[in-house]
N, C-alpha and C. Protein backbone atom coordinates (compact mmCIF):
# COMPACT_ATOMS: atom_id res chain seq x y z
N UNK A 1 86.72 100.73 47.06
CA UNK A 1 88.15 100.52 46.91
C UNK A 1 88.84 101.86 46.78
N UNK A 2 89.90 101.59 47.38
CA UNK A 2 90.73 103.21 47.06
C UNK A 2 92.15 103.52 46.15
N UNK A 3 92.66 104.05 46.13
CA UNK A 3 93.40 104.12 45.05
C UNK A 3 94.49 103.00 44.83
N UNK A 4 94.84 102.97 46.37
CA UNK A 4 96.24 101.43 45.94
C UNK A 4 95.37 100.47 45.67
N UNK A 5 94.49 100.32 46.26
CA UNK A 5 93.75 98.79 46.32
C UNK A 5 93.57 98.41 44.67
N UNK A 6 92.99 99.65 43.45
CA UNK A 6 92.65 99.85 42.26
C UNK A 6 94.50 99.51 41.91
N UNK A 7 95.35 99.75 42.13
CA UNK A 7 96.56 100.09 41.87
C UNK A 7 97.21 98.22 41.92
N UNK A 8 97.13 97.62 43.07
CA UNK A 8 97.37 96.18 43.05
C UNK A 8 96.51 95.58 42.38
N UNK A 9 95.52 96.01 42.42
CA UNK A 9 94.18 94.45 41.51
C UNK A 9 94.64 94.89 39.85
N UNK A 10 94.70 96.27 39.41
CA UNK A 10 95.15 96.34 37.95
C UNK A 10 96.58 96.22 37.55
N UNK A 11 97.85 96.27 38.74
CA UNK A 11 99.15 95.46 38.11
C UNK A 11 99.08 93.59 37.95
N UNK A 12 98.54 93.31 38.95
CA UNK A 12 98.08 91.81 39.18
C UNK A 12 97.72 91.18 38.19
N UNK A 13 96.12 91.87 37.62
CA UNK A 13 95.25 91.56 36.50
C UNK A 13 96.62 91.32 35.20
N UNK A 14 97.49 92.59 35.20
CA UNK A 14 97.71 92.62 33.90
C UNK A 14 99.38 91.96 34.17
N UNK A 15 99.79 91.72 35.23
CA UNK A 15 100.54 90.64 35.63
C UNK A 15 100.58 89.25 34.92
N UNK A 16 99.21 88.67 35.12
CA UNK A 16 98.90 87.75 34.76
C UNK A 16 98.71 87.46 33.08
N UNK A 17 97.99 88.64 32.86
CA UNK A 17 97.51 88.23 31.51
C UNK A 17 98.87 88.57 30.62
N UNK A 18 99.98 89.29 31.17
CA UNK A 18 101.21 89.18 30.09
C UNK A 18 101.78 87.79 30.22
N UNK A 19 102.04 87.07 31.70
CA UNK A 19 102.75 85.95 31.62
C UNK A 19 101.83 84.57 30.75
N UNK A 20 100.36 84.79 30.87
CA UNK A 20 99.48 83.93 30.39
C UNK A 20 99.79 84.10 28.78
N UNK A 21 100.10 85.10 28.51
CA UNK A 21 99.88 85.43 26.86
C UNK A 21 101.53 84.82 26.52
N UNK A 22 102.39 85.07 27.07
CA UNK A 22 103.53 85.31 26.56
C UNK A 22 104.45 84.26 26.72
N UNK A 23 103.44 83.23 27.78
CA UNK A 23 104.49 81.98 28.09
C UNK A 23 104.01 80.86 27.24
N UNK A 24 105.19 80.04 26.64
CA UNK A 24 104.61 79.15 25.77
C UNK A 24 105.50 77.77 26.40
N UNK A 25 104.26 76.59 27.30
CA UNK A 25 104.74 75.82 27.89
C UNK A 25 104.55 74.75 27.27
N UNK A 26 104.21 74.45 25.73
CA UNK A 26 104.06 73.30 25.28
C UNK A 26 102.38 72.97 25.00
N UNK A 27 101.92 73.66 26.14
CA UNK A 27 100.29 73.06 26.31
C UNK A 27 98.95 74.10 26.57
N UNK A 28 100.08 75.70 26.57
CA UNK A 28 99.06 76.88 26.78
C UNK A 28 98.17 76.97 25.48
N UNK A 29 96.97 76.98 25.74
CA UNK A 29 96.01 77.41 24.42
C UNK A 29 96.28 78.66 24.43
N UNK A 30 96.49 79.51 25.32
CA UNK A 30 96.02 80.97 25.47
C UNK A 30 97.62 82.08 24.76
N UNK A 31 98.47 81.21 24.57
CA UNK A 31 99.77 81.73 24.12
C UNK A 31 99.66 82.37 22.76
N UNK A 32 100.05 83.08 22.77
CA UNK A 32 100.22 84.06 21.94
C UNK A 32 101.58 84.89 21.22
N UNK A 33 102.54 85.18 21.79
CA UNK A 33 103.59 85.70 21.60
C UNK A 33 104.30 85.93 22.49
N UNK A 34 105.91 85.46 22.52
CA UNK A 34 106.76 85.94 23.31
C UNK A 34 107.26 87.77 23.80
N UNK A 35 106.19 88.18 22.87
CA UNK A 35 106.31 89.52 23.48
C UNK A 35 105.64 90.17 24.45
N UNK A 36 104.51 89.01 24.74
CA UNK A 36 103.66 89.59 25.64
C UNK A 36 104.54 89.44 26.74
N UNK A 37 105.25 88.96 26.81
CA UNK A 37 106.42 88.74 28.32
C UNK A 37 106.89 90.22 29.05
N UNK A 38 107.17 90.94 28.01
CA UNK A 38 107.41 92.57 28.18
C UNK A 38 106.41 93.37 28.92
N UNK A 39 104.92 92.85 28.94
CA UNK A 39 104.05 93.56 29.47
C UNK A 39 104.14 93.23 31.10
N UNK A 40 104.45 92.36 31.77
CA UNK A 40 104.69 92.35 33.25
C UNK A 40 106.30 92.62 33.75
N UNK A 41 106.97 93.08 32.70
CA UNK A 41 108.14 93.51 32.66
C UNK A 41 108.33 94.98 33.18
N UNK A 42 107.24 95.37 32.01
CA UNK A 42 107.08 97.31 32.28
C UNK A 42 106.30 96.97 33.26
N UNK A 43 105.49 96.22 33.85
CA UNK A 43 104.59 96.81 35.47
C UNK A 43 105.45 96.56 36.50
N UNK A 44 106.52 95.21 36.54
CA UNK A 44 107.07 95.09 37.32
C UNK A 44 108.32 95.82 38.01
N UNK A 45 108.51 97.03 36.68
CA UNK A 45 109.43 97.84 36.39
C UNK A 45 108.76 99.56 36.69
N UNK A 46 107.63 99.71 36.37
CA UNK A 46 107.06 101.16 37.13
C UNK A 46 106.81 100.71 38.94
N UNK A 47 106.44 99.26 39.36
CA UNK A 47 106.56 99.06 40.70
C UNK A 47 107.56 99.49 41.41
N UNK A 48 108.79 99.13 40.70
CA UNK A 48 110.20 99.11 41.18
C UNK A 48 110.14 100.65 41.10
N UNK A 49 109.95 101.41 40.11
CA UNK A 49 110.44 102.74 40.62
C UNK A 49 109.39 103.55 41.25
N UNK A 50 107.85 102.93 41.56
CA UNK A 50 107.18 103.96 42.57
C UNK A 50 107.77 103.63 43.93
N UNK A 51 108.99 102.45 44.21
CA UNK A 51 109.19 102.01 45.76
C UNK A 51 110.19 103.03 46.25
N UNK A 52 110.74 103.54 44.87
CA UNK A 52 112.08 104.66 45.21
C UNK A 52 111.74 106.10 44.96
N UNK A 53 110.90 106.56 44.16
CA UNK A 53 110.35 107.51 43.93
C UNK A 53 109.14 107.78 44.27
N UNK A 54 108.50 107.41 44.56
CA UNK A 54 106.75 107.50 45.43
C UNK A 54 105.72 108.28 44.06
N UNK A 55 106.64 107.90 42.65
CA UNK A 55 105.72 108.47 41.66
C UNK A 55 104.66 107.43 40.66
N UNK A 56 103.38 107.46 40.73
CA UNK A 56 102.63 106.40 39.87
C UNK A 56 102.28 106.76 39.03
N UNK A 57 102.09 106.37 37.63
CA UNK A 57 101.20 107.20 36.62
C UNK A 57 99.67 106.91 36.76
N UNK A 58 99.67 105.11 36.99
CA UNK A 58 98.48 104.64 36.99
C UNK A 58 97.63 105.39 38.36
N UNK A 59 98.39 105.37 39.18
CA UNK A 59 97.45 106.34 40.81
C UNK A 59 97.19 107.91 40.63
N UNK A 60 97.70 108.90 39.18
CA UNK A 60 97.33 109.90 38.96
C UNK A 60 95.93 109.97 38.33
N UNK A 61 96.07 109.16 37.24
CA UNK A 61 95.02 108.52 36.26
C UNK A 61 93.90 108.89 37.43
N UNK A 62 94.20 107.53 38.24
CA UNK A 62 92.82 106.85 39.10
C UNK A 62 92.51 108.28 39.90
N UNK A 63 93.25 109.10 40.61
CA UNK A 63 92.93 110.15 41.11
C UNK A 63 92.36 111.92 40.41
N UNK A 64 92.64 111.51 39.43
CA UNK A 64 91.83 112.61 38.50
C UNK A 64 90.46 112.14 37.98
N UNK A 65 90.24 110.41 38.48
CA UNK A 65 88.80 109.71 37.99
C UNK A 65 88.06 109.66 39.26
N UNK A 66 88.75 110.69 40.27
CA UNK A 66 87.84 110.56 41.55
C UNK A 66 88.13 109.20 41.86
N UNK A 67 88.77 108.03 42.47
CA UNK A 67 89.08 107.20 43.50
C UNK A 67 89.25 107.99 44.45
N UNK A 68 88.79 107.37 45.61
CA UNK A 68 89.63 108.29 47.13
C UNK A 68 90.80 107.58 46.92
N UNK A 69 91.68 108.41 48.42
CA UNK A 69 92.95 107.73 47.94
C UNK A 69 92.92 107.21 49.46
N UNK A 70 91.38 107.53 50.43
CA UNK A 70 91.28 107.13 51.92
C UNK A 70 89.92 106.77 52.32
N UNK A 71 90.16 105.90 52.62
CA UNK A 71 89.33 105.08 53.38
C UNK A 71 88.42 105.91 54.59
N UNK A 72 86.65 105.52 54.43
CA UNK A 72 86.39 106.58 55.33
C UNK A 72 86.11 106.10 56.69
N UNK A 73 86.34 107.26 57.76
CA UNK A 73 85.98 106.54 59.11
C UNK A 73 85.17 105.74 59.23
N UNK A 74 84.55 104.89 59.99
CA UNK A 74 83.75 103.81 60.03
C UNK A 74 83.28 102.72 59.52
N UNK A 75 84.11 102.92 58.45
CA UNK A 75 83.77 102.03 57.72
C UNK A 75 84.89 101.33 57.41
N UNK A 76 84.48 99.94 57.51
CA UNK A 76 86.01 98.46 57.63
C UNK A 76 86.46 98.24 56.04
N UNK A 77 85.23 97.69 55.59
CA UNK A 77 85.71 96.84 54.26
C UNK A 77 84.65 96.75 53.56
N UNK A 78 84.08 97.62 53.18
CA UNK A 78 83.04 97.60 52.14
C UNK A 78 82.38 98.59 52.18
């Protein structure tokens, strides 16, 4: 995987687990607090400004941990 690919599967992941934590529909076991709502707030909100600024924190991270950030010749998908 390369750096966006690491970049969508960990906003996604934690996408989920704020709306899972934070939504309370009557019948969620997994609810927890209406504050967890804030956590896909701030991802959905550093998305919004890497689309205008081309700046990530999370894709610096991953690139100082050695991710490529390219895919190598010959090789498709795995």
């Amino acid at each position: 995987m390369i750096v966006t690919d690491w970049i969508h599967a960990i906003a996604g992941f934690f996408i989920v687990v704020g709306l899972t934590l934070g939504f309370d529909c009557g019948s969620n076991p997994l609810f927890v607090h209406p504050y967890f709502l804030l956590l896909p707030l701030f991802v959905g909100l550093n998305l919004l400004q890497f689309g205008f600024s081309k700046f990530c924190p999370l894709g610096l991270l991953l690139k100082k941990l050695g991710v490529p950030e390219t895919r190598e010749k010959g090789k498709c998908c795995g």
